[in-house]
Protein backbone atom coordinates (compact mmCIF):
# COMPACT_ATOMS: atom_id res chain seq x y z
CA UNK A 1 137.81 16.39 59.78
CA UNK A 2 135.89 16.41 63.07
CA UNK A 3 132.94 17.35 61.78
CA UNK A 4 132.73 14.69 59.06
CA UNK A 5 133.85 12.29 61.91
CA UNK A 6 131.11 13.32 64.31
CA UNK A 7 128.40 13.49 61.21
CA UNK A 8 129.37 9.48 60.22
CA UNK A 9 129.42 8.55 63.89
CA UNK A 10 126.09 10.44 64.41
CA UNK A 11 124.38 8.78 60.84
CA UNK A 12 125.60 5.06 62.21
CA UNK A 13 124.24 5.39 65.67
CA UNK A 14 120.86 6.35 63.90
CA UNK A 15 120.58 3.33 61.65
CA UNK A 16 122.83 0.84 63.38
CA UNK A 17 120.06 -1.46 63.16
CA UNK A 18 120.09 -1.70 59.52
CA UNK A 19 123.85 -3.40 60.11
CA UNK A 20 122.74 -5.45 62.68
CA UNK A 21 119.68 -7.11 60.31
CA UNK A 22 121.86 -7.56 57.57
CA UNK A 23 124.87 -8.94 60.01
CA UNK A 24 122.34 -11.33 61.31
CA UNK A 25 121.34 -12.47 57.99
CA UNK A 26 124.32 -13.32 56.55
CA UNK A 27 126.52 -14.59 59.60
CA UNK A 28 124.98 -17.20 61.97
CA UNK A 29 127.56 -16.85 65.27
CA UNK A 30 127.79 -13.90 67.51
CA UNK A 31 131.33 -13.67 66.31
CA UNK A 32 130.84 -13.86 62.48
CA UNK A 33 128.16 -11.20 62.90
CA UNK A 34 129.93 -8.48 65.00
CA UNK A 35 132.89 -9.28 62.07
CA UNK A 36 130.71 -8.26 59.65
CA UNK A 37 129.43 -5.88 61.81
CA UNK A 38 132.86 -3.95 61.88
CA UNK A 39 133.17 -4.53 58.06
CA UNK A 40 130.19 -2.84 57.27
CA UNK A 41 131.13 0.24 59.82
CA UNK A 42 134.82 0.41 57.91
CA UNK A 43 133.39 -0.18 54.55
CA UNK A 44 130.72 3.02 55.23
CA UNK A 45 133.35 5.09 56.27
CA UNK A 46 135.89 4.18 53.66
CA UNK A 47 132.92 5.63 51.52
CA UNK A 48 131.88 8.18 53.31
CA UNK A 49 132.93 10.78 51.04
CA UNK A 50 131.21 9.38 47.96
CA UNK A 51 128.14 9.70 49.30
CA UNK A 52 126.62 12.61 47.32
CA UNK A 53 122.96 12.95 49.26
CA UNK A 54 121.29 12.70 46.25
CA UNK A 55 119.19 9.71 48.11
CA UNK A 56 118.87 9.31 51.98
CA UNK A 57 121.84 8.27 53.64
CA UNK A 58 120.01 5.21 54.87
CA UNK A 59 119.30 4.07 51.32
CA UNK A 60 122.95 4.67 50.64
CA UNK A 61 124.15 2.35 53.76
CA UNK A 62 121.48 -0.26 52.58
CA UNK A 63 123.64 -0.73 49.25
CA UNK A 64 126.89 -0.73 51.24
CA UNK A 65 126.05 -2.66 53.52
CA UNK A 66 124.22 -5.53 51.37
CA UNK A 67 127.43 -5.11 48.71
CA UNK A 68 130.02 -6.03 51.98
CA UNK A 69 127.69 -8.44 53.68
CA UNK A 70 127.95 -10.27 50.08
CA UNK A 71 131.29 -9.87 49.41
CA UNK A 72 132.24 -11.16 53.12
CA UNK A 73 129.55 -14.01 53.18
CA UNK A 74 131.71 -15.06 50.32
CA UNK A 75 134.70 -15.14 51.99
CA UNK A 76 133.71 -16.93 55.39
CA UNK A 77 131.90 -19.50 53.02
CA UNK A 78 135.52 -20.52 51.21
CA UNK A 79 136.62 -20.61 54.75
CA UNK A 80 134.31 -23.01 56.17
CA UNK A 81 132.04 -24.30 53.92
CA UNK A 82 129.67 -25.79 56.91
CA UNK A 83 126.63 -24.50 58.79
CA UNK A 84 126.21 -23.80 62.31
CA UNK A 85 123.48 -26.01 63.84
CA UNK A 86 120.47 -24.59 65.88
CA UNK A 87 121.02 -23.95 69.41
CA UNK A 88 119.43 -27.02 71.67
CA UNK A 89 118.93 -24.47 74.54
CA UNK A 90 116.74 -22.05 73.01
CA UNK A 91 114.63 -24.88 72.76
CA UNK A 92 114.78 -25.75 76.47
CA UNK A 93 112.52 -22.80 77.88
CA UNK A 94 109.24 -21.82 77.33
CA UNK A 95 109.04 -18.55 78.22
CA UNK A 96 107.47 -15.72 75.58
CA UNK A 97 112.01 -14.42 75.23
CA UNK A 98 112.38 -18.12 74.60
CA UNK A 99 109.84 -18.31 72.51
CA UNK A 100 110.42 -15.51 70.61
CA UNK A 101 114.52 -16.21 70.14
CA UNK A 102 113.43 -19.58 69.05
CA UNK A 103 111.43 -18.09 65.87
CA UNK A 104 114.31 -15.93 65.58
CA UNK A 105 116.86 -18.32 65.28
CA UNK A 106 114.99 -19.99 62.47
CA UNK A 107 114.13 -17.17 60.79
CA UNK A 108 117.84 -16.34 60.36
CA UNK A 109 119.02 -19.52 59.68
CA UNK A 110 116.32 -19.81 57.02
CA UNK A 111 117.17 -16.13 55.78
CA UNK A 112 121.10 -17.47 55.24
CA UNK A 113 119.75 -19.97 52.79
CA UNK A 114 118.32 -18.16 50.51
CA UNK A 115 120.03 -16.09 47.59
CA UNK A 116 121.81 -12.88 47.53
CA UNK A 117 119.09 -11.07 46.09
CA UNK A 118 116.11 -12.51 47.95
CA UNK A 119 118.07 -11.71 51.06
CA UNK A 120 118.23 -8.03 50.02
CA UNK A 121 114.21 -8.22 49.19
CA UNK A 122 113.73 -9.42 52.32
CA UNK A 123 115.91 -7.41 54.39
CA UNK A 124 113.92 -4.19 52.71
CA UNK A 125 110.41 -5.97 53.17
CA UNK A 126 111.48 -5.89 57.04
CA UNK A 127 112.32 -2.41 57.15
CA UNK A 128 108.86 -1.76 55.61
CA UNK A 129 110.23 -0.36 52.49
CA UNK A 130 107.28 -0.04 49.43
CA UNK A 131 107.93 -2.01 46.61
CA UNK A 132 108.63 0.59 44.51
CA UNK A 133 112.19 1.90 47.10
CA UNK A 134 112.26 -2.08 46.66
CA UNK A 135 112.89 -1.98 42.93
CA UNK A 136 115.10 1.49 42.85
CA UNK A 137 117.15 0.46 45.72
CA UNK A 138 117.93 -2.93 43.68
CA UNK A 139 117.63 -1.51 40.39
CA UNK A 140 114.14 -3.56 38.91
CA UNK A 141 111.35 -2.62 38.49
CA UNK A 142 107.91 -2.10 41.22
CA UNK A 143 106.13 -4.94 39.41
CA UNK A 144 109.23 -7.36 39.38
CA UNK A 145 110.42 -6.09 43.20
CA UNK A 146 106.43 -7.61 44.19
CA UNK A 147 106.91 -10.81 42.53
CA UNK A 148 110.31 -11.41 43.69
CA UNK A 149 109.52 -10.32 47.24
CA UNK A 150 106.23 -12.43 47.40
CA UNK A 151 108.44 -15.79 46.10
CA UNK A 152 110.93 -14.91 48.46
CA UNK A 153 108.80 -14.75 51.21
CA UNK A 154 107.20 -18.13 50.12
CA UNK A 155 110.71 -20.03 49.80
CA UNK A 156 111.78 -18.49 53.03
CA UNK A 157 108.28 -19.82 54.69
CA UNK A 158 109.43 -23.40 53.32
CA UNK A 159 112.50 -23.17 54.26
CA UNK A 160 111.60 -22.51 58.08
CA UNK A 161 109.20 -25.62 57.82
CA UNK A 162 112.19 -27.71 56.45
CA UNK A 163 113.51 -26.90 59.78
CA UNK A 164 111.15 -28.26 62.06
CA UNK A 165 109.44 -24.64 62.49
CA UNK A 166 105.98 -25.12 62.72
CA UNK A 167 103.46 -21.62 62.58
């Protein structure tokens, strides 16, 4: 039991960041996305045991993880069915970190708009996946992972611009 405790613990602190993308996407406070955060962790080790290394374990926590954020996205959304609205004192500074927290801020809230699917395309585009582990990991094919990805991308670039985002 220790050993499959200290292998889990040892595969999530290697790919933790994979959570905390697909937390961020989904959940727009702090405290909705360390929620989700601990969903994912329980959800990965409540199937732990299934996973069968036929694929790299971070392949195998993508689809976890993207299946709970889903699944939990749903549930906050019956709870509150409102969204947050952008922070005033990001705005406020003008350093680069400012800056930079600013584009991130509307890239998330943009990401959270978008469908379940075109979340997942472009949570895999970000961790520089090819479109072909694009299409296996989500079950289509290369050619339709590209066209989905690339209208994605485009919806999510209008969506940032319907913000007040300019590039």
């Amino acid at each position: 039991m220790k050993n499959k405790e200290t292998a889990f613990l040892e595969l999530i602190e290697a790919h933790k960041g994979i959570i905390h993308k697909i937390s961020r996407m989904y959940m727009d406070t702090a405290e909705d996305q360390q929620d989700l955060f601990q969903e994912i962790i329980y959800q990965l080790w409540r199937s732990f045991d299934s996973f069968q290394q036929q694929s790299k374990f971070s392949t195998w926590m993508y689809r976890v993880a993207l299946n709970t954020a889903v699944v939990f996205f749903k549930k906050e959304r019956k709870k509150i069915n409102g969204s947050a609205e952008m922070p005033l004192n990001i705005a406020a500074e003008d350093s680069p970190a400012a800056q930079k927290e600013l584009q991130l801020a509307h890239f998330y809230k943009a990401v959270q708009k978008l469908e379940k699917i075109e979340k997942a395309l472009i949570f895999y585009h970000l961790e520089k996946c090819s479109h072909k582990e694009i299409g296996e990991n989500l079950g289509i094919s290369e050619g339709n992972a590209r066209v989905k990805l690339n209208r994605a991308k485009t919806k999510l670039k209008e969506l940032i611009k319907q913000q007040g985002y300019e590039f």
